[in-house]
PDB file of N, CA and C in Angstrom:
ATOM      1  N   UNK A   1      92.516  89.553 115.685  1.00  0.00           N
ATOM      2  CA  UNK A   1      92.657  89.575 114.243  1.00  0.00           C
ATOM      3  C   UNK A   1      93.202  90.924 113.812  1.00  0.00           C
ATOM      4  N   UNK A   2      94.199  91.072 112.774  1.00  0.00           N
ATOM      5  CA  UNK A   2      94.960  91.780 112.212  1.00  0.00           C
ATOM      6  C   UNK A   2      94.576  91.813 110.729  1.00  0.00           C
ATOM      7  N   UNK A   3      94.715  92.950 110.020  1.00  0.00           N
ATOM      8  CA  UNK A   3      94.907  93.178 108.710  1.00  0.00           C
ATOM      9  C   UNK A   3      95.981  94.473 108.657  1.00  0.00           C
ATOM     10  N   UNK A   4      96.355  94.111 107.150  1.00  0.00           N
ATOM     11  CA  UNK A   4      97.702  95.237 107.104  1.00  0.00           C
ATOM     12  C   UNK A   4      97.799  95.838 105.342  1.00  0.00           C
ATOM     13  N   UNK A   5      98.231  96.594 105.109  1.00  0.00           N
ATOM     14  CA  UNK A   5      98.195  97.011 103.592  1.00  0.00           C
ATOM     15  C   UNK A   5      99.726  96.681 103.105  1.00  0.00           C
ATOM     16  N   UNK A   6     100.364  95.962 102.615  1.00  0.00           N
ATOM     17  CA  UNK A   6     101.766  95.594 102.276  1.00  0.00           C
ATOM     18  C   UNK A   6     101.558  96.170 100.877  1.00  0.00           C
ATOM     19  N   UNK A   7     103.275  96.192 100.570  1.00  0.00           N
ATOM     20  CA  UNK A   7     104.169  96.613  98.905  1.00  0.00           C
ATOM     21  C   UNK A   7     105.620  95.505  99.235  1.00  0.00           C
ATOM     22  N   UNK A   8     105.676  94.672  98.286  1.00  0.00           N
ATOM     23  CA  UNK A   8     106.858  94.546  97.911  1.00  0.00           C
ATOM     24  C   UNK A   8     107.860  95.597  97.247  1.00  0.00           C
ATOM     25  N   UNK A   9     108.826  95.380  96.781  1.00  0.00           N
ATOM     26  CA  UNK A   9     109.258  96.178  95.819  1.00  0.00           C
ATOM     27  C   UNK A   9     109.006  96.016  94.590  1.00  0.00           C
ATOM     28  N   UNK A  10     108.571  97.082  93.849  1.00  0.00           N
ATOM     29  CA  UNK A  10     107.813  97.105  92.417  1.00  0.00           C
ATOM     30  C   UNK A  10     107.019  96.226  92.345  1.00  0.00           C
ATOM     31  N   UNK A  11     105.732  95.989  93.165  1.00  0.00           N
ATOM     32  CA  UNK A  11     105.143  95.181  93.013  1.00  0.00           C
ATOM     33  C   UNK A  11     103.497  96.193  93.641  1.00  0.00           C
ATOM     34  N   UNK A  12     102.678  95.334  93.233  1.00  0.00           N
ATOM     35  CA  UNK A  12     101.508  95.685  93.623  1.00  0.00           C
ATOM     36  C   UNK A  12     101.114  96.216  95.273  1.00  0.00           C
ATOM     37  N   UNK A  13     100.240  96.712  95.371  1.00  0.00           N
ATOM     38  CA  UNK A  13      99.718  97.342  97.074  1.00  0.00           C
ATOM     39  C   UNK A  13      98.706  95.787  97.375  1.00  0.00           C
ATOM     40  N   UNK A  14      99.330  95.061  98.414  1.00  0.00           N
ATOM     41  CA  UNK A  14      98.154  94.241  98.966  1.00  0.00           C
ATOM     42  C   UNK A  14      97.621  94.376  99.587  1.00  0.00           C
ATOM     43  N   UNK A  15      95.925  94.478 100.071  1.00  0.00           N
ATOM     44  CA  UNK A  15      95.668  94.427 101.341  1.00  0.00           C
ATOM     45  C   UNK A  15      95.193  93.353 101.944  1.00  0.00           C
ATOM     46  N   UNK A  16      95.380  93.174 103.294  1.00  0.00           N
ATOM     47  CA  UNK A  16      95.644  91.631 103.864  1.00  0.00           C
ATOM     48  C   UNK A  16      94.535  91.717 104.839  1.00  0.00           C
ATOM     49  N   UNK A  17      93.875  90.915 104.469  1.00  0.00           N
ATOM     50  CA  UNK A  17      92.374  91.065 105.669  1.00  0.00           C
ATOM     51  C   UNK A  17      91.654  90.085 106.019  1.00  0.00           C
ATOM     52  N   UNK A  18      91.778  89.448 106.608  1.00  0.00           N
ATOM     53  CA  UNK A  18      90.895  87.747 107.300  1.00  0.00           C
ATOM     54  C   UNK A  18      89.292  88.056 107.030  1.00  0.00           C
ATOM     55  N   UNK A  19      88.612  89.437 107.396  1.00  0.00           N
ATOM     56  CA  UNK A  19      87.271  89.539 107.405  1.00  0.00           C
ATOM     57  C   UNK A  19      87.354  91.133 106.323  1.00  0.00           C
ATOM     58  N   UNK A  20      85.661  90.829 105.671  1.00  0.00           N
ATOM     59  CA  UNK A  20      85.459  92.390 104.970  1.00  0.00           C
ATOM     60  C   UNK A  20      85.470  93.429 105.983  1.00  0.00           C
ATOM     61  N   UNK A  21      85.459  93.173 106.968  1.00  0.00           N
ATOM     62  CA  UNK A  21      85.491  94.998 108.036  1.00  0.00           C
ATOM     63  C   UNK A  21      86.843  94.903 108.408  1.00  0.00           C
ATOM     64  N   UNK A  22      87.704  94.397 108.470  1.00  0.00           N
ATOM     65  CA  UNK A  22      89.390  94.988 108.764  1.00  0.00           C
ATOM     66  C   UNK A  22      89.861  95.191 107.480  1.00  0.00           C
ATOM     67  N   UNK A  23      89.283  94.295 105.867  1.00  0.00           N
ATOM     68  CA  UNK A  23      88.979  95.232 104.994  1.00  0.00           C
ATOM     69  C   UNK A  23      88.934  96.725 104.853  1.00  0.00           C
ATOM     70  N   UNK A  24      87.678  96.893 104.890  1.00  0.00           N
ATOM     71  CA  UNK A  24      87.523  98.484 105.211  1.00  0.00           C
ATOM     72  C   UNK A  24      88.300  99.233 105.977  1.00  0.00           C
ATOM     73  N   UNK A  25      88.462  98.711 107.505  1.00  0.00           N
ATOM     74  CA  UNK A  25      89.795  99.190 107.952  1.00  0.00           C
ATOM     75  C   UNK A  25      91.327  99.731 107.270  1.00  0.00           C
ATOM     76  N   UNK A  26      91.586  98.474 106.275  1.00  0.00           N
ATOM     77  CA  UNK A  26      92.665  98.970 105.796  1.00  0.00           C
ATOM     78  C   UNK A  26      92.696  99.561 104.931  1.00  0.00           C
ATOM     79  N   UNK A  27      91.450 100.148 103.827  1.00  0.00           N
ATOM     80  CA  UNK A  27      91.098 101.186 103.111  1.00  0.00           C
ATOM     81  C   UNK A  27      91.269 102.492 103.652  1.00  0.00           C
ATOM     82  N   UNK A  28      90.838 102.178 104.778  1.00  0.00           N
ATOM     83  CA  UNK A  28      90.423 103.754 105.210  1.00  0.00           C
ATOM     84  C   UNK A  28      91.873 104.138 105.918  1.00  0.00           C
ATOM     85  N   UNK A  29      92.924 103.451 106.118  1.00  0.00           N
ATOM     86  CA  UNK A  29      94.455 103.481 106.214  1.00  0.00           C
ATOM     87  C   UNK A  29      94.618 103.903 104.592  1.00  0.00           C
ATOM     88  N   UNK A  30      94.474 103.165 103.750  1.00  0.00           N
ATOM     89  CA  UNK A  30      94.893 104.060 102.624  1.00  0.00           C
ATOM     90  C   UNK A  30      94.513 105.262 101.970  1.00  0.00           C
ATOM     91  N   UNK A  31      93.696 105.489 102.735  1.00  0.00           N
ATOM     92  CA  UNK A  31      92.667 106.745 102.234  1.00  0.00           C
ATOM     93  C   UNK A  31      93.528 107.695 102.837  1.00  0.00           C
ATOM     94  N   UNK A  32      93.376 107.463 104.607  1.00  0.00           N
ATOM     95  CA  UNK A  32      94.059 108.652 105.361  1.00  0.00           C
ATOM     96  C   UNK A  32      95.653 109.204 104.878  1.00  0.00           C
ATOM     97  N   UNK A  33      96.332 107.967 104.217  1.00  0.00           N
ATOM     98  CA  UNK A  33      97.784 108.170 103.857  1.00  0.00           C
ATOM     99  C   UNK A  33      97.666 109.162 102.290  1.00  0.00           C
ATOM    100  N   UNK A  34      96.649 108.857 101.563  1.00  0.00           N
ATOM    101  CA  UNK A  34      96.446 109.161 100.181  1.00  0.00           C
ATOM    102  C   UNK A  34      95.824 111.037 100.645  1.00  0.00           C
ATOM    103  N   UNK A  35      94.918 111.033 101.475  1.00  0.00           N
ATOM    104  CA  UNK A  35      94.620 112.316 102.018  1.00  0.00           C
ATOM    105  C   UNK A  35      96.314 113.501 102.329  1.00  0.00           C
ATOM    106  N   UNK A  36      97.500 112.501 103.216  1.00  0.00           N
ATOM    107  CA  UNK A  36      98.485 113.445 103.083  1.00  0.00           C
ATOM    108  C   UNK A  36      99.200 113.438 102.293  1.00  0.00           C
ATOM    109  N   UNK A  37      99.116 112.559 100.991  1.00  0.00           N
ATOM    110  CA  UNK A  37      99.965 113.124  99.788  1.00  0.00           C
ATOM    111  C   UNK A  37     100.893 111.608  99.485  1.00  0.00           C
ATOM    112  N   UNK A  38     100.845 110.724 100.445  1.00  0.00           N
ATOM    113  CA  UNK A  38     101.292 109.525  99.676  1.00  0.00           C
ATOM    114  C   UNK A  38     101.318 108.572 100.872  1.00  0.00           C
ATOM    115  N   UNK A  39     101.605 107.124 100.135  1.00  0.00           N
ATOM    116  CA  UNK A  39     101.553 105.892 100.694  1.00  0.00           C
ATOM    117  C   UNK A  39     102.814 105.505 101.630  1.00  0.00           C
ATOM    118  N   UNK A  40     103.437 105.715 102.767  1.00  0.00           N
ATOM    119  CA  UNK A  40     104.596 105.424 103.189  1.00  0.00           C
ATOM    120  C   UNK A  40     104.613 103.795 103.615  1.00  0.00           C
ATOM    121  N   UNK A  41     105.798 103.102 103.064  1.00  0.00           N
ATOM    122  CA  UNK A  41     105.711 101.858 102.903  1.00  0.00           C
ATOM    123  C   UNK A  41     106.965 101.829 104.254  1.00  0.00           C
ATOM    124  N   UNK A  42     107.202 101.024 105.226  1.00  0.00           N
ATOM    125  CA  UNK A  42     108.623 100.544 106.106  1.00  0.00           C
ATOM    126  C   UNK A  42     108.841  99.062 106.066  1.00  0.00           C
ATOM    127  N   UNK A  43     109.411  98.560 105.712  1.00  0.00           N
ATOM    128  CA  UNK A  43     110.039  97.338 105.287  1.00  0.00           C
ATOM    129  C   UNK A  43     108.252  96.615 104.762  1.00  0.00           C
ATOM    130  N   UNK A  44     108.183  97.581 103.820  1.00  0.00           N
ATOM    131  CA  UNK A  44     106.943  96.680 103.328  1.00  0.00           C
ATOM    132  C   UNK A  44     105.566  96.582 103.510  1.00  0.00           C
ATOM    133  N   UNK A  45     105.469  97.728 104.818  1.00  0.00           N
ATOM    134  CA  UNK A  45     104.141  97.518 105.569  1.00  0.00           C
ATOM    135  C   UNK A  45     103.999  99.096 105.453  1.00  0.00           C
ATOM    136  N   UNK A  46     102.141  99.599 105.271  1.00  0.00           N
ATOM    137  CA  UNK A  46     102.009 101.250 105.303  1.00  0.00           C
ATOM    138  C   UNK A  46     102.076 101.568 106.459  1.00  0.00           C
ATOM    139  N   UNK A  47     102.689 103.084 106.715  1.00  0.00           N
ATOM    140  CA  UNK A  47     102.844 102.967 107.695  1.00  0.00           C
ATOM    141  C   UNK A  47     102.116 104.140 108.394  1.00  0.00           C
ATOM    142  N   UNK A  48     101.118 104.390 109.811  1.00  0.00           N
ATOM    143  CA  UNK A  48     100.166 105.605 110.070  1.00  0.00           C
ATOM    144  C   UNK A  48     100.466 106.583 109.203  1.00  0.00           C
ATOM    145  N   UNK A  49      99.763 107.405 108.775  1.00  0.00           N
ATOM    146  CA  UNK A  49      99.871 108.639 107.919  1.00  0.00           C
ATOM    147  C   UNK A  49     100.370 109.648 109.389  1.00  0.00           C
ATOM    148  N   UNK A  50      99.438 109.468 110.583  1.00  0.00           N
ATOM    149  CA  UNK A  50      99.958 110.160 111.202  1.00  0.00           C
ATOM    150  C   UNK A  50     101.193 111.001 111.588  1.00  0.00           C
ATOM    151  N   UNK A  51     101.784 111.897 111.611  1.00  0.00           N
ATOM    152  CA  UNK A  51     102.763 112.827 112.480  1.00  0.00           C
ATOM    153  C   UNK A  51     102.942 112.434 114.027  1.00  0.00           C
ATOM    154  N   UNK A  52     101.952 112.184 114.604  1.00  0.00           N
ATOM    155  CA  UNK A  52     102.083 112.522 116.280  1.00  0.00           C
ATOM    156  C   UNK A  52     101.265 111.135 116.594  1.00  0.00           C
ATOM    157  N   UNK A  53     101.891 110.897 117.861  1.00  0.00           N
ATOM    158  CA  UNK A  53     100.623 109.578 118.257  1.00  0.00           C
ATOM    159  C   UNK A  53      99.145 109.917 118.484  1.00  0.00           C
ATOM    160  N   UNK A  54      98.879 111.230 118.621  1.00  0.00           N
ATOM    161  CA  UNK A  54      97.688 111.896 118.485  1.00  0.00           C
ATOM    162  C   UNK A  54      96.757 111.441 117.376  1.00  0.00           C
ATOM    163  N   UNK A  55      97.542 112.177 116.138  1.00  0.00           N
ATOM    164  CA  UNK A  55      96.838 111.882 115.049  1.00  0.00           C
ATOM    165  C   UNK A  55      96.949 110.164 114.577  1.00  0.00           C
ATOM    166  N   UNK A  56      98.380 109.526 115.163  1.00  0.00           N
ATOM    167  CA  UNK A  56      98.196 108.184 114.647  1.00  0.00           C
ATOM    168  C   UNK A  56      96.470 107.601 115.492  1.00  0.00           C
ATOM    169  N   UNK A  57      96.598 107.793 116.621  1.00  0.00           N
ATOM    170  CA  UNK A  57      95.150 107.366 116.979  1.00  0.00           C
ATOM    171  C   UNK A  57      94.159 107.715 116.500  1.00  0.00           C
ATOM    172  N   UNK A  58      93.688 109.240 116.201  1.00  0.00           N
ATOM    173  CA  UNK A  58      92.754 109.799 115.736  1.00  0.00           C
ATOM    174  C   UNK A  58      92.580 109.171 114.183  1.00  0.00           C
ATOM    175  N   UNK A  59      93.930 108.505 113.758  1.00  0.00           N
ATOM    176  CA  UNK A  59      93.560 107.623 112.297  1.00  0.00           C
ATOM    177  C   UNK A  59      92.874 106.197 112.311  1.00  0.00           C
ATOM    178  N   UNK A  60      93.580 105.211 113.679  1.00  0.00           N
ATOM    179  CA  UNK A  60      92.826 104.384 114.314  1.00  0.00           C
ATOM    180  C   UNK A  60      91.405 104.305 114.443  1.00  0.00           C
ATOM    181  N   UNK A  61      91.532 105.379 115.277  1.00  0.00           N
ATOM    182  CA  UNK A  61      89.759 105.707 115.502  1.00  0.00           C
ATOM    183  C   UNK A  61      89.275 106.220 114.718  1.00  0.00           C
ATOM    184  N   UNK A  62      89.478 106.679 113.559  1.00  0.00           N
ATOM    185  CA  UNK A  62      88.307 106.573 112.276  1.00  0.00           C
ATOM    186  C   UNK A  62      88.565 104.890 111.427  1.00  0.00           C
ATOM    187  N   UNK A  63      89.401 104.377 111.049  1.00  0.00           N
ATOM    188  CA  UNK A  63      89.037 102.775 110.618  1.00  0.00           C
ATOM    189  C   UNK A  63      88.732 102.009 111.072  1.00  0.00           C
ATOM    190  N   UNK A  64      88.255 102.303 112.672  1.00  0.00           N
ATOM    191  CA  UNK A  64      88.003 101.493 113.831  1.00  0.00           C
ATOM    192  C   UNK A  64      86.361 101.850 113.111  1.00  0.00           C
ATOM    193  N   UNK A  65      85.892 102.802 113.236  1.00  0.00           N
ATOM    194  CA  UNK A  65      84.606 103.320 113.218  1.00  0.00           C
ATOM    195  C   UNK A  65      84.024 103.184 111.652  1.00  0.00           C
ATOM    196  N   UNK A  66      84.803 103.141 110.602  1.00  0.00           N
ATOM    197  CA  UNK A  66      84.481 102.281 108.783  1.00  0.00           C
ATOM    198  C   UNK A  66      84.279 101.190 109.527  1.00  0.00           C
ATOM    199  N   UNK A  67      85.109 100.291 110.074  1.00  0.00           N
ATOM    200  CA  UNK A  67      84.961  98.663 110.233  1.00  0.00           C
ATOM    201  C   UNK A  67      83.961  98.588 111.042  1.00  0.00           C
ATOM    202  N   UNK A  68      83.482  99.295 112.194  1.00  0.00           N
ATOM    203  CA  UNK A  68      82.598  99.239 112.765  1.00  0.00           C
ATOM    204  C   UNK A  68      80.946  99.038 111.804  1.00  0.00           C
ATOM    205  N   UNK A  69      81.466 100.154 110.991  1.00  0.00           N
ATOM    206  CA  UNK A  69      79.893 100.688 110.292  1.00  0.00           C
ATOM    207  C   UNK A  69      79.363  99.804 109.375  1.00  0.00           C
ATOM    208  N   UNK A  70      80.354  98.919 109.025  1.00  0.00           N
ATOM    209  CA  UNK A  70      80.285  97.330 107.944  1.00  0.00           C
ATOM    210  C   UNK A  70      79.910  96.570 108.835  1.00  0.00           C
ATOM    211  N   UNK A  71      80.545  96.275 109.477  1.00  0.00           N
ATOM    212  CA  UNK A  71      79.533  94.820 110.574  1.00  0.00           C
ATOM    213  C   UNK A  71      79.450  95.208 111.941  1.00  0.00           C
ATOM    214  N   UNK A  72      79.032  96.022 112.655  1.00  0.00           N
ATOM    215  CA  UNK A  72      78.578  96.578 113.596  1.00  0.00           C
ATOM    216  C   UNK A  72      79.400  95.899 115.099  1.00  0.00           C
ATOM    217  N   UNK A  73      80.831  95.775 115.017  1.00  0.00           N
ATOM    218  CA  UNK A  73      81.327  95.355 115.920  1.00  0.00           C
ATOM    219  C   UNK A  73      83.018  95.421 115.778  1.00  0.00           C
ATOM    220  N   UNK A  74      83.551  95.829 116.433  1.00  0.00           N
ATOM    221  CA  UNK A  74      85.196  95.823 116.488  1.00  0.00           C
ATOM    222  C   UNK A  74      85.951  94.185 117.197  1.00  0.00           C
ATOM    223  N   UNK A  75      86.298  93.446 116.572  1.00  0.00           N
ATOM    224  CA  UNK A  75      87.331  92.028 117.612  1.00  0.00           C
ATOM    225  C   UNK A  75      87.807  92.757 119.006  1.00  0.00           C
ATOM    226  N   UNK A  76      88.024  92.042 119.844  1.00  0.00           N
ATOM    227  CA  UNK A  76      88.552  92.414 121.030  1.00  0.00           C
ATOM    228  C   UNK A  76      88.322  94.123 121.055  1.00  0.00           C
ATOM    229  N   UNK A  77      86.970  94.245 121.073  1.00  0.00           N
ATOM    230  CA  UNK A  77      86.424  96.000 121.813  1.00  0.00           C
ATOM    231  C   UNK A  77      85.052  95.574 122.161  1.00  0.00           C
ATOM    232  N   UNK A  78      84.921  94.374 123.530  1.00  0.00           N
ATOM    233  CA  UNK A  78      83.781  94.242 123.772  1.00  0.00           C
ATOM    234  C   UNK A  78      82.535  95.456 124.491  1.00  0.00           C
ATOM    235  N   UNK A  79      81.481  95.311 124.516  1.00  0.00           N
ATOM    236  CA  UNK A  79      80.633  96.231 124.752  1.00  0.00           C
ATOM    237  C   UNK A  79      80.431  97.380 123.691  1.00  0.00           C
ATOM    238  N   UNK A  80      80.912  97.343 122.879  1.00  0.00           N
ATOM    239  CA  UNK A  80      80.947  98.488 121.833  1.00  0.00           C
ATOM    240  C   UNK A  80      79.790  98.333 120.814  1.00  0.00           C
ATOM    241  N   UNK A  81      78.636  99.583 120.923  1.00  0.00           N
ATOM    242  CA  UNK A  81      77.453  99.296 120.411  1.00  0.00           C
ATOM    243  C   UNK A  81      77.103 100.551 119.197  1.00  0.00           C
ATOM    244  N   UNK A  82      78.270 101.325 119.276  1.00  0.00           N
ATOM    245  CA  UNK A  82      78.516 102.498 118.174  1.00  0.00           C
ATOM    246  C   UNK A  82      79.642 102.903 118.063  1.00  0.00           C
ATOM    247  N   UNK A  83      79.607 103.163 116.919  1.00  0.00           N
ATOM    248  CA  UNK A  83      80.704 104.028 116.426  1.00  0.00           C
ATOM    249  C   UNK A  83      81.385 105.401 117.105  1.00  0.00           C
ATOM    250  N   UNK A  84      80.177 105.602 117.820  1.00  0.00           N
ATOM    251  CA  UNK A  84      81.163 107.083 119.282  1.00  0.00           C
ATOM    252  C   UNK A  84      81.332 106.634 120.214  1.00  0.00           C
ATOM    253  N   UNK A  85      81.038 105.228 120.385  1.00  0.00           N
ATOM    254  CA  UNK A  85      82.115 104.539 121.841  1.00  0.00           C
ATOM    255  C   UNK A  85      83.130 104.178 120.924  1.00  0.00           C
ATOM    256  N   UNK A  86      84.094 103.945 119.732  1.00  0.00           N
ATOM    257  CA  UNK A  86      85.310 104.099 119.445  1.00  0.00           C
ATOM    258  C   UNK A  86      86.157 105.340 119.621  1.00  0.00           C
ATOM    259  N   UNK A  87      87.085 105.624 120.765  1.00  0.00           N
ATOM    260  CA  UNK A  87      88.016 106.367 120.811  1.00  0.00           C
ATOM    261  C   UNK A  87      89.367 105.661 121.180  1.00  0.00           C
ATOM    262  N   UNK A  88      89.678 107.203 121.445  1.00  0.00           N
ATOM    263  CA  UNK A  88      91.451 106.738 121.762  1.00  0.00           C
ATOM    264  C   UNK A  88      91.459 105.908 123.269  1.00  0.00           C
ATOM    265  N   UNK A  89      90.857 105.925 124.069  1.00  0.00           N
ATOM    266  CA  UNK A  89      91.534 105.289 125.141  1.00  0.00           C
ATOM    267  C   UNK A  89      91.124 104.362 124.710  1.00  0.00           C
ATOM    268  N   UNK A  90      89.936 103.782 124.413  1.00  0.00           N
ATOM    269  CA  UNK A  90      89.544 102.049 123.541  1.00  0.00           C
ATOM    270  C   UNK A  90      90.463 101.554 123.369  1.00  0.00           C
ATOM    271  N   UNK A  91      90.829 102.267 122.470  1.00  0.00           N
ATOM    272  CA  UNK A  91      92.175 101.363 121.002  1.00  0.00           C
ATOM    273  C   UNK A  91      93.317 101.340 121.999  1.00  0.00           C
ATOM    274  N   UNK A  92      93.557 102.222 122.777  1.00  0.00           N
ATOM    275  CA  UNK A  92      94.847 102.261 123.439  1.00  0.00           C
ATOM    276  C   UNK A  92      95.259 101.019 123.855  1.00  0.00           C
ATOM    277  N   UNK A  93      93.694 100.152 124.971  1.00  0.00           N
ATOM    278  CA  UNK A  93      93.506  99.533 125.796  1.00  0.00           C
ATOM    279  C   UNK A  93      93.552  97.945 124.749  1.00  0.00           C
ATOM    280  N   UNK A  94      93.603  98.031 123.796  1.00  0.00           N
ATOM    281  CA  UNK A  94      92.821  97.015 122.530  1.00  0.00           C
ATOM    282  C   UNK A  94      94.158  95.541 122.515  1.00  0.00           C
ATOM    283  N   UNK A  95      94.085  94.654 122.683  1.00  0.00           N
ATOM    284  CA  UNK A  95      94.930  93.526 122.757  1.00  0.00           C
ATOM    285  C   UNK A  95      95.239  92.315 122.495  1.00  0.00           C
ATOM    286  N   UNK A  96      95.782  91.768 121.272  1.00  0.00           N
ATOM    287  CA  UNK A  96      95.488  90.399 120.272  1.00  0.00           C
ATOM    288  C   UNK A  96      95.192  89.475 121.775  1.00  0.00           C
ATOM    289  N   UNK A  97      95.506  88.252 120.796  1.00  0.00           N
ATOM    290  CA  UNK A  97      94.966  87.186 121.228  1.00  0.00           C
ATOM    291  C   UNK A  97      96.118  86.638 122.774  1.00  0.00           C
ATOM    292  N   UNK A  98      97.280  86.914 122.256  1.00  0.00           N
ATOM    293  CA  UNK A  98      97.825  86.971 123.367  1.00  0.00           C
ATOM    294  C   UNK A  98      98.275  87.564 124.523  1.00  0.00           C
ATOM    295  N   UNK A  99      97.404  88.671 124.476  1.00  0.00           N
ATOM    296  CA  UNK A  99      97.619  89.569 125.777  1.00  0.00           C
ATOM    297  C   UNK A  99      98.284  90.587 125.494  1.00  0.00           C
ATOM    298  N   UNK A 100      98.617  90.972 124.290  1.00  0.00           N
ATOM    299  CA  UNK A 100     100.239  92.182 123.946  1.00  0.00           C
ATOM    300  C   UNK A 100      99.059  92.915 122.915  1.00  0.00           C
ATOM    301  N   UNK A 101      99.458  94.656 123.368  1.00  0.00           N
ATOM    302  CA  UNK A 101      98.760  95.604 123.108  1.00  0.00           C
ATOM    303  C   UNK A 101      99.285  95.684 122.090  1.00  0.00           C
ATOM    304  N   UNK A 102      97.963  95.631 121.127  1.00  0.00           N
ATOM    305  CA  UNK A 102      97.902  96.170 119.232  1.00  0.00           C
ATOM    306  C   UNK A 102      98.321  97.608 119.439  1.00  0.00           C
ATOM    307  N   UNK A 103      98.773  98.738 120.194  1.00  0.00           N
ATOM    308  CA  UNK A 103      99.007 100.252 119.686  1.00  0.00           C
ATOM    309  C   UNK A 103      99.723 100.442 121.001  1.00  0.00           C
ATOM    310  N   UNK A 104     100.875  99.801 120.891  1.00  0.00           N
ATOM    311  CA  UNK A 104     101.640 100.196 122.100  1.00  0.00           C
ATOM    312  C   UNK A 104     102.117 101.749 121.941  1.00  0.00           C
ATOM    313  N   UNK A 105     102.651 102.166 120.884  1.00  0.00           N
ATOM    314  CA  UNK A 105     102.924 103.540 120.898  1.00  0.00           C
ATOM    315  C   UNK A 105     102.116 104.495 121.042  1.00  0.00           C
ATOM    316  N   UNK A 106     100.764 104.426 121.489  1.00  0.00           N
ATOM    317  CA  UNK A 106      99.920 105.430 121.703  1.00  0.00           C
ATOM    318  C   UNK A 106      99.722 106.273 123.489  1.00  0.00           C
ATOM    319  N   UNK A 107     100.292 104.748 123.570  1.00  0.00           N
ATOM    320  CA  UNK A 107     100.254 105.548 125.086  1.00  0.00           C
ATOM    321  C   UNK A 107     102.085 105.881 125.226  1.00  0.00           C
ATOM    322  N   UNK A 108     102.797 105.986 124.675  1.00  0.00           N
ATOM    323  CA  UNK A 108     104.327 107.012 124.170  1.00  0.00           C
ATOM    324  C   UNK A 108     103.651 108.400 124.474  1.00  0.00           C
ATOM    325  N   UNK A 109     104.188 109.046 124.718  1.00  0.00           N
ATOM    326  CA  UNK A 109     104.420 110.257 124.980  1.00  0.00           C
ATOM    327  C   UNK A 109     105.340 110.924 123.518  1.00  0.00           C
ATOM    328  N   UNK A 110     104.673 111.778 122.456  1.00  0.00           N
ATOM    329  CA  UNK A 110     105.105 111.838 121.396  1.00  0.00           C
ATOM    330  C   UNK A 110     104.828 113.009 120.741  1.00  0.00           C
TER     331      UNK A 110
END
Protein backbone atom coordinates (compact mmCIF):
# COMPACT_ATOMS: atom_id res chain seq x y z
CA UNK A 1 0.00 0.00 0.00
CA UNK A 2 0.94 3.46 -1.20
CA UNK A 3 -0.17 6.96 -0.37
CA UNK A 4 1.03 10.15 -2.12
CA UNK A 5 0.32 14.02 -1.65
CA UNK A 6 -0.75 15.26 -5.37
CA UNK A 7 -1.51 19.14 -6.97
CA UNK A 8 -3.07 19.53 -10.11
CA UNK A 9 -2.59 22.75 -11.60
CA UNK A 10 -4.30 25.52 -9.64
CA UNK A 11 -5.99 23.24 -7.87
CA UNK A 12 -6.06 22.03 -4.35
CA UNK A 13 -3.09 19.74 -2.40
CA UNK A 14 -4.62 16.10 -2.19
CA UNK A 15 -3.58 13.65 -0.01
CA UNK A 16 -4.15 10.11 -1.18
CA UNK A 17 -4.21 7.47 1.52
CA UNK A 18 -6.05 3.94 1.60
CA UNK A 19 -5.45 3.83 5.60
CA UNK A 20 -5.20 6.82 8.50
CA UNK A 21 -1.34 5.87 9.11
CA UNK A 22 -0.02 6.38 5.41
CA UNK A 23 -2.24 9.36 6.20
CA UNK A 24 0.02 10.58 8.68
CA UNK A 25 2.75 9.46 6.57
CA UNK A 26 1.91 11.83 4.00
CA UNK A 27 1.58 14.73 6.47
CA UNK A 28 4.66 14.31 7.81
CA UNK A 29 5.98 14.50 3.87
CA UNK A 30 4.31 17.76 3.97
CA UNK A 31 5.59 18.93 7.02
CA UNK A 32 9.27 17.93 6.12
CA UNK A 33 8.83 19.88 2.60
CA UNK A 34 7.01 22.94 4.51
CA UNK A 35 10.11 22.74 7.16
CA UNK A 36 12.50 23.61 3.85
CA UNK A 37 10.56 26.43 2.64
CA UNK A 38 8.07 24.89 0.16
CA UNK A 39 6.01 22.15 -1.44
CA UNK A 40 7.88 20.79 -4.66
CA UNK A 41 5.26 19.35 -6.92
CA UNK A 42 6.90 16.92 -10.37
CA UNK A 43 4.29 16.18 -12.74
CA UNK A 44 1.89 16.49 -9.91
CA UNK A 45 3.26 14.41 -7.20
CA UNK A 46 5.44 16.09 -3.88
CA UNK A 47 8.40 15.40 -4.27
CA UNK A 48 11.25 14.25 -1.05
CA UNK A 49 12.15 17.54 0.47
CA UNK A 50 15.34 15.83 0.63
CA UNK A 51 18.77 17.09 -1.16
CA UNK A 52 20.72 13.76 -0.96
CA UNK A 53 19.38 10.17 -0.80
CA UNK A 54 20.61 10.45 2.73
CA UNK A 55 18.30 12.90 3.82
CA UNK A 56 15.56 11.54 1.29
CA UNK A 57 15.69 8.41 3.65
CA UNK A 58 16.22 10.06 6.84
CA UNK A 59 12.65 11.78 5.62
CA UNK A 60 11.27 8.20 5.01
CA UNK A 61 12.31 7.14 8.23
CA UNK A 62 10.65 9.75 10.16
CA UNK A 63 6.93 9.14 8.30
CA UNK A 64 7.70 5.63 8.54
CA UNK A 65 7.94 6.17 12.40
CA UNK A 66 4.40 9.04 12.53
CA UNK A 67 2.66 6.03 10.70
CA UNK A 68 4.12 3.70 12.89
CA UNK A 69 3.08 5.69 16.13
CA UNK A 70 -0.81 5.78 14.79
CA UNK A 71 -1.26 2.11 14.39
CA UNK A 72 1.71 0.45 15.64
CA UNK A 73 2.84 -1.28 12.45
CA UNK A 74 4.41 -0.38 8.95
CA UNK A 75 2.72 -2.77 5.54
CA UNK A 76 5.39 -4.90 4.24
CA UNK A 77 8.10 -4.12 7.41
CA UNK A 78 7.38 -7.37 9.09
CA UNK A 79 8.77 -7.91 12.64
CA UNK A 80 8.75 -4.29 13.39
CA UNK A 81 7.70 -3.70 17.05
CA UNK A 82 8.99 0.13 17.37
CA UNK A 83 9.56 2.96 16.01
CA UNK A 84 13.73 2.54 16.40
CA UNK A 85 13.60 -0.61 14.41
CA UNK A 86 12.51 1.92 11.48
CA UNK A 87 15.68 2.86 9.63
CA UNK A 88 17.32 3.28 6.47
CA UNK A 89 18.32 -0.15 5.60
CA UNK A 90 14.44 -1.25 6.46
CA UNK A 91 12.95 1.10 3.98
CA UNK A 92 15.73 0.43 1.59
CA UNK A 93 14.82 -3.30 1.69
CA UNK A 94 10.75 -2.33 1.73
CA UNK A 95 8.73 -3.85 -1.47
CA UNK A 96 4.97 -3.48 -2.87
CA UNK A 97 3.01 -6.15 -3.59
CA UNK A 98 4.81 -7.15 -6.52
CA UNK A 99 8.21 -7.66 -5.63
CA UNK A 100 9.65 -4.04 -7.00
CA UNK A 101 11.38 -1.90 -4.35
CA UNK A 102 9.24 1.21 -3.02
CA UNK A 103 12.85 3.42 -2.67
CA UNK A 104 14.89 2.24 -5.35
CA UNK A 105 16.96 5.39 -5.28
CA UNK A 106 18.21 4.97 -1.89
CA UNK A 107 20.45 2.47 -2.45
CA UNK A 108 21.92 5.14 -5.66
CA UNK A 109 24.89 6.33 -4.68
CA UNK A 110 24.03 10.21 -4.46
Amino acid sequence: MCGSVTKEKDKEVNINAPTDGLAVHEIKHISQSLNVGKLNFYKGALQNAGTSNKERGMNEENAYKAQFSLNGFIPGAKGVHSPNEIVIPLIKGMRDSNGKLLYPYLSEKK
